[in-house]
C-alpha atoms as a PDB file:
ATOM      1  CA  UNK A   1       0.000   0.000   0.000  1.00  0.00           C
ATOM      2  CA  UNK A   2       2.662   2.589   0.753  1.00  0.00           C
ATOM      3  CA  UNK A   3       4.185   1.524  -2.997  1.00  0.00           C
ATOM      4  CA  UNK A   4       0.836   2.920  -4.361  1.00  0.00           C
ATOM      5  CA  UNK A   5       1.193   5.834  -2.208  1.00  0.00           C
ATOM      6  CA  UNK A   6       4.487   6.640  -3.261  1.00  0.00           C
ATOM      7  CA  UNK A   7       3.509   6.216  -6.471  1.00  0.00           C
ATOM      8  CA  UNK A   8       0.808   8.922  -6.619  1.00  0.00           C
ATOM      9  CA  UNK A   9       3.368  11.574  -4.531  1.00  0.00           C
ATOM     10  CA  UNK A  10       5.855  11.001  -7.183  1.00  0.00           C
ATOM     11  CA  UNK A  11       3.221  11.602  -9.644  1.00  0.00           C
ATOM     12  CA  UNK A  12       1.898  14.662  -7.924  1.00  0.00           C
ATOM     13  CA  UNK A  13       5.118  16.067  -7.975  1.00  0.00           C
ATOM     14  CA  UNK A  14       6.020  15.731 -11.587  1.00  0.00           C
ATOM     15  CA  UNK A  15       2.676  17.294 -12.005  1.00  0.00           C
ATOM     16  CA  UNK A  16       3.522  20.655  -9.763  1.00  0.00           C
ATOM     17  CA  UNK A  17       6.971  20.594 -11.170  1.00  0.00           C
ATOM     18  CA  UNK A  18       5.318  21.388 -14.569  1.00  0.00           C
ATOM     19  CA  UNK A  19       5.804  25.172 -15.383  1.00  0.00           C
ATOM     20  CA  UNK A  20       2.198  27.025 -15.692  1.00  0.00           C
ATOM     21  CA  UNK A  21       1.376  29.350 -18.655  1.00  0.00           C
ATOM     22  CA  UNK A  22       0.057  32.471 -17.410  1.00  0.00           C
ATOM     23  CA  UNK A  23      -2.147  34.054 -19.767  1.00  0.00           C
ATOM     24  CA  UNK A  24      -4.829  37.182 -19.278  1.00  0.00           C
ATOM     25  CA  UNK A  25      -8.158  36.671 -19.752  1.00  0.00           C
ATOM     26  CA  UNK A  26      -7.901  38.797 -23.048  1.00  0.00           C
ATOM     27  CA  UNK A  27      -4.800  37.137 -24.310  1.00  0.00           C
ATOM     28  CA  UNK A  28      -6.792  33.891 -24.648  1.00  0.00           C
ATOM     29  CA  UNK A  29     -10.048  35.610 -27.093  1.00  0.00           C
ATOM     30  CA  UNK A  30      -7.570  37.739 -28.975  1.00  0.00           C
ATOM     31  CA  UNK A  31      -7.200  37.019 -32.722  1.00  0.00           C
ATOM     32  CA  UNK A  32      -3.735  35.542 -33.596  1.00  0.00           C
ATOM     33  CA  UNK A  33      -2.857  35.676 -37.512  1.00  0.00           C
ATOM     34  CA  UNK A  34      -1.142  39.172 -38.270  1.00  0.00           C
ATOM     35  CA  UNK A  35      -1.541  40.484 -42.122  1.00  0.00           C
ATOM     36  CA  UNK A  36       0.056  43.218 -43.806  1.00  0.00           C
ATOM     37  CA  UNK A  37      -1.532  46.057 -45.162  1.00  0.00           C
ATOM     38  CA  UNK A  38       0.099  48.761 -47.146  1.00  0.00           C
ATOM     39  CA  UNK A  39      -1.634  52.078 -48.281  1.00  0.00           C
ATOM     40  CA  UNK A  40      -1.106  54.919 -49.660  1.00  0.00           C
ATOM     41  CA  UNK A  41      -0.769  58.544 -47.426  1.00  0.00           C
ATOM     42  CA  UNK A  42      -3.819  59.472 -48.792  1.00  0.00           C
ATOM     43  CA  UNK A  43      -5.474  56.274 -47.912  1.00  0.00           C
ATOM     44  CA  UNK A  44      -4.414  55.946 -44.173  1.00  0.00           C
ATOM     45  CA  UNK A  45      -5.473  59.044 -43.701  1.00  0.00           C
ATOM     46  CA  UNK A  46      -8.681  58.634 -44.771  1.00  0.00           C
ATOM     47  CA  UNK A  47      -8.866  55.006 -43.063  1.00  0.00           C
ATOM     48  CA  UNK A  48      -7.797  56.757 -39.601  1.00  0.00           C
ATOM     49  CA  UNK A  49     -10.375  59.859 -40.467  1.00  0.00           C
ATOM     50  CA  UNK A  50     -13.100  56.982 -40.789  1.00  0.00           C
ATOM     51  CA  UNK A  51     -11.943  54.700 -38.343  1.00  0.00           C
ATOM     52  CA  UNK A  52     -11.959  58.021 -35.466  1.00  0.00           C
ATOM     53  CA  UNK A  53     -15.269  59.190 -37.019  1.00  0.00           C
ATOM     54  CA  UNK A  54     -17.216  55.710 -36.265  1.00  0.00           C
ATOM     55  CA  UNK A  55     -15.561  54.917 -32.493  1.00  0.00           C
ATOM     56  CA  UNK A  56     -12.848  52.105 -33.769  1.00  0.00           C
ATOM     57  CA  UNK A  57      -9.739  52.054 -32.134  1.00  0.00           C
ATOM     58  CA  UNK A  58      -8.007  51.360 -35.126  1.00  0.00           C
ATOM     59  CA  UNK A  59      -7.709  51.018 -39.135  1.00  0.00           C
ATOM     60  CA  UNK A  60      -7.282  47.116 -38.694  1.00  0.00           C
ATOM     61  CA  UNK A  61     -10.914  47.316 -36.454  1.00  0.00           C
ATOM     62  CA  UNK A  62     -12.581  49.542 -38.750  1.00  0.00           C
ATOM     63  CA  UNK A  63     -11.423  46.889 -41.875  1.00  0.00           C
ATOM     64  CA  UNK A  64     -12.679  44.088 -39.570  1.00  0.00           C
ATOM     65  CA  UNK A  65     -15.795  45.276 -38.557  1.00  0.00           C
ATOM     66  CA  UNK A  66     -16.620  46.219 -42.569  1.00  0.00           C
ATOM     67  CA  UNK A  67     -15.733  42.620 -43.553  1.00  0.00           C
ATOM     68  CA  UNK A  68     -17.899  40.596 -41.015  1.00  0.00           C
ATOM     69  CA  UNK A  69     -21.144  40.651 -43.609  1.00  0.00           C
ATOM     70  CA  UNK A  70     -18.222  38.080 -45.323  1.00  0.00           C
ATOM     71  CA  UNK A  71     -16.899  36.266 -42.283  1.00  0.00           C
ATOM     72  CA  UNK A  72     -19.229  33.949 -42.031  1.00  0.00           C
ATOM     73  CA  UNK A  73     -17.854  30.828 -44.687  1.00  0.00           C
ATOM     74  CA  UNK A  74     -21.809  30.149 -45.608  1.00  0.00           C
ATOM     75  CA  UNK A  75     -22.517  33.629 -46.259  1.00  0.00           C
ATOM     76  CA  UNK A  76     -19.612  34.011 -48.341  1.00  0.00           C
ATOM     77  CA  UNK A  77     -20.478  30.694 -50.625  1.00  0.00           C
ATOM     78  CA  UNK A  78     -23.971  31.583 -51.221  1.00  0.00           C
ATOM     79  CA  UNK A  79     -22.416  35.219 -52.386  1.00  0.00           C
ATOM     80  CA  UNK A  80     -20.224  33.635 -54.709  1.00  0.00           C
ATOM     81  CA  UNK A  81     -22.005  30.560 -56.048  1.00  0.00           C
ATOM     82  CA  UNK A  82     -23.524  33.033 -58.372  1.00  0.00           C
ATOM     83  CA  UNK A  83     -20.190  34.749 -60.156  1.00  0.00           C
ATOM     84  CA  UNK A  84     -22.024  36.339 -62.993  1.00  0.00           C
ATOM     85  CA  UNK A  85     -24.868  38.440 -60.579  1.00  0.00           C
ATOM     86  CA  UNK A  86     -21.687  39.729 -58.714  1.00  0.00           C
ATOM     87  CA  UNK A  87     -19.630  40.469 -62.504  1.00  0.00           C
ATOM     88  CA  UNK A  88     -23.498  42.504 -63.151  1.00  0.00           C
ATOM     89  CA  UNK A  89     -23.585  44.411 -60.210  1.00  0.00           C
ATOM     90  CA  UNK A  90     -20.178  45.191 -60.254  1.00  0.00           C
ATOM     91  CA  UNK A  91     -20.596  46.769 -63.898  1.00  0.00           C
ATOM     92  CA  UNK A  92     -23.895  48.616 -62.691  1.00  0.00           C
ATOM     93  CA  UNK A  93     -22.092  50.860 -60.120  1.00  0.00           C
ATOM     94  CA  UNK A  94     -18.992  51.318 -61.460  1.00  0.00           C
ATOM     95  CA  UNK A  95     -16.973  48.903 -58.524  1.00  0.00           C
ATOM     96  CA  UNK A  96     -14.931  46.071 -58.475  1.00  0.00           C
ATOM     97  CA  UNK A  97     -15.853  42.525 -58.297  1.00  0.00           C
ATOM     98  CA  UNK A  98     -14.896  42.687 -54.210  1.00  0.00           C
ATOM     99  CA  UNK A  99     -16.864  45.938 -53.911  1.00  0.00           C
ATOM    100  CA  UNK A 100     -19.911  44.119 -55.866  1.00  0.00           C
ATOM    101  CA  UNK A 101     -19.741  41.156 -53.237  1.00  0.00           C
ATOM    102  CA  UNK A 102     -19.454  43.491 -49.903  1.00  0.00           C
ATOM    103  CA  UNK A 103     -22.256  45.338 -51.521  1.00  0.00           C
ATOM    104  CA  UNK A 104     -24.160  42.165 -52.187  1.00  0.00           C
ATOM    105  CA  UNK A 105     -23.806  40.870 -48.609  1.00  0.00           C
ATOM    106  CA  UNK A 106     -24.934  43.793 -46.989  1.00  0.00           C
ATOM    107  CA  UNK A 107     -28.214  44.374 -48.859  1.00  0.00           C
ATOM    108  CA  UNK A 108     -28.693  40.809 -49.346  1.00  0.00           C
ATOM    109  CA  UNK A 109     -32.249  39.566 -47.436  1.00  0.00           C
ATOM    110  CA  UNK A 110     -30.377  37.095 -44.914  1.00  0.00           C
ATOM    111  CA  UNK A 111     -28.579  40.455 -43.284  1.00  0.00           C
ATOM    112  CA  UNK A 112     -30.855  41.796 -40.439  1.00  0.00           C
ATOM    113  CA  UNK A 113     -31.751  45.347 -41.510  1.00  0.00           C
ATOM    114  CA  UNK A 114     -30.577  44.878 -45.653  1.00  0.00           C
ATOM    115  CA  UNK A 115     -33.586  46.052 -46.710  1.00  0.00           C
ATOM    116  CA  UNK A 116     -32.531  49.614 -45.112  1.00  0.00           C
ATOM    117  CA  UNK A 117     -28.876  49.681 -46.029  1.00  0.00           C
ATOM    118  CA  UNK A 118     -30.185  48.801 -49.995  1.00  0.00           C
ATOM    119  CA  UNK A 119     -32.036  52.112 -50.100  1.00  0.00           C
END
């Protein structure tokens, strides 16, 4: 019996003997892939004009929060299963192809509220 004992001390102090990750409660919810963006003067400034104007803390936020219509991996299939309706739309405003599809996905009827950012 004391074999067994011994046993499960030795164990317990492997276990302790472990080193501990700290981490912060934000650390863990944080998003971890990094991506480059370059723009032009002109450009950042607007981006940081915008981003300031609407309450983001930053450029990367602002891009973020414009992109989640397109997060979603079945939103952005059913947006592109149709290549041709986002080539037309694209051509009737003047934008480009990823324009036409951000466009699409935010007056499209399965985004709460599309009917009022269409008009």
């Amino acid at each position: 019996m004391s074999t067994e004992l011994d046993a499960k001390l030795d164990d317990a102090a492997v276990d302790d003997a472990a080193p501990r990750k700290s981490r912060r409660g934000t650390e863990t919810r944080r998003r971890t892939k990094h991506m480059t963006l370059r723009l032009l003067p002109q450009e950042q400034e607007v981006a940081q004009f915008v981003a300031a104007e609407f309450d983001m803390k930053s450029v990367q936020a602002l891009i973020v929060e414009a992109c989640q219509p397109l997060m979603n991996a079945d939103t952005l299939t059913a947006l592109t299963a149709d290549r041709e309706a986002v080539q037309a739309l694209a051509q009737q405003h003047g934008i480009t192809e990823v324009q036409a599809l951000l466009l699409q996905a935010l007056t499209s009827q399965t985004t709460p509220g599309a009917a009022q950012l269409a008009s």
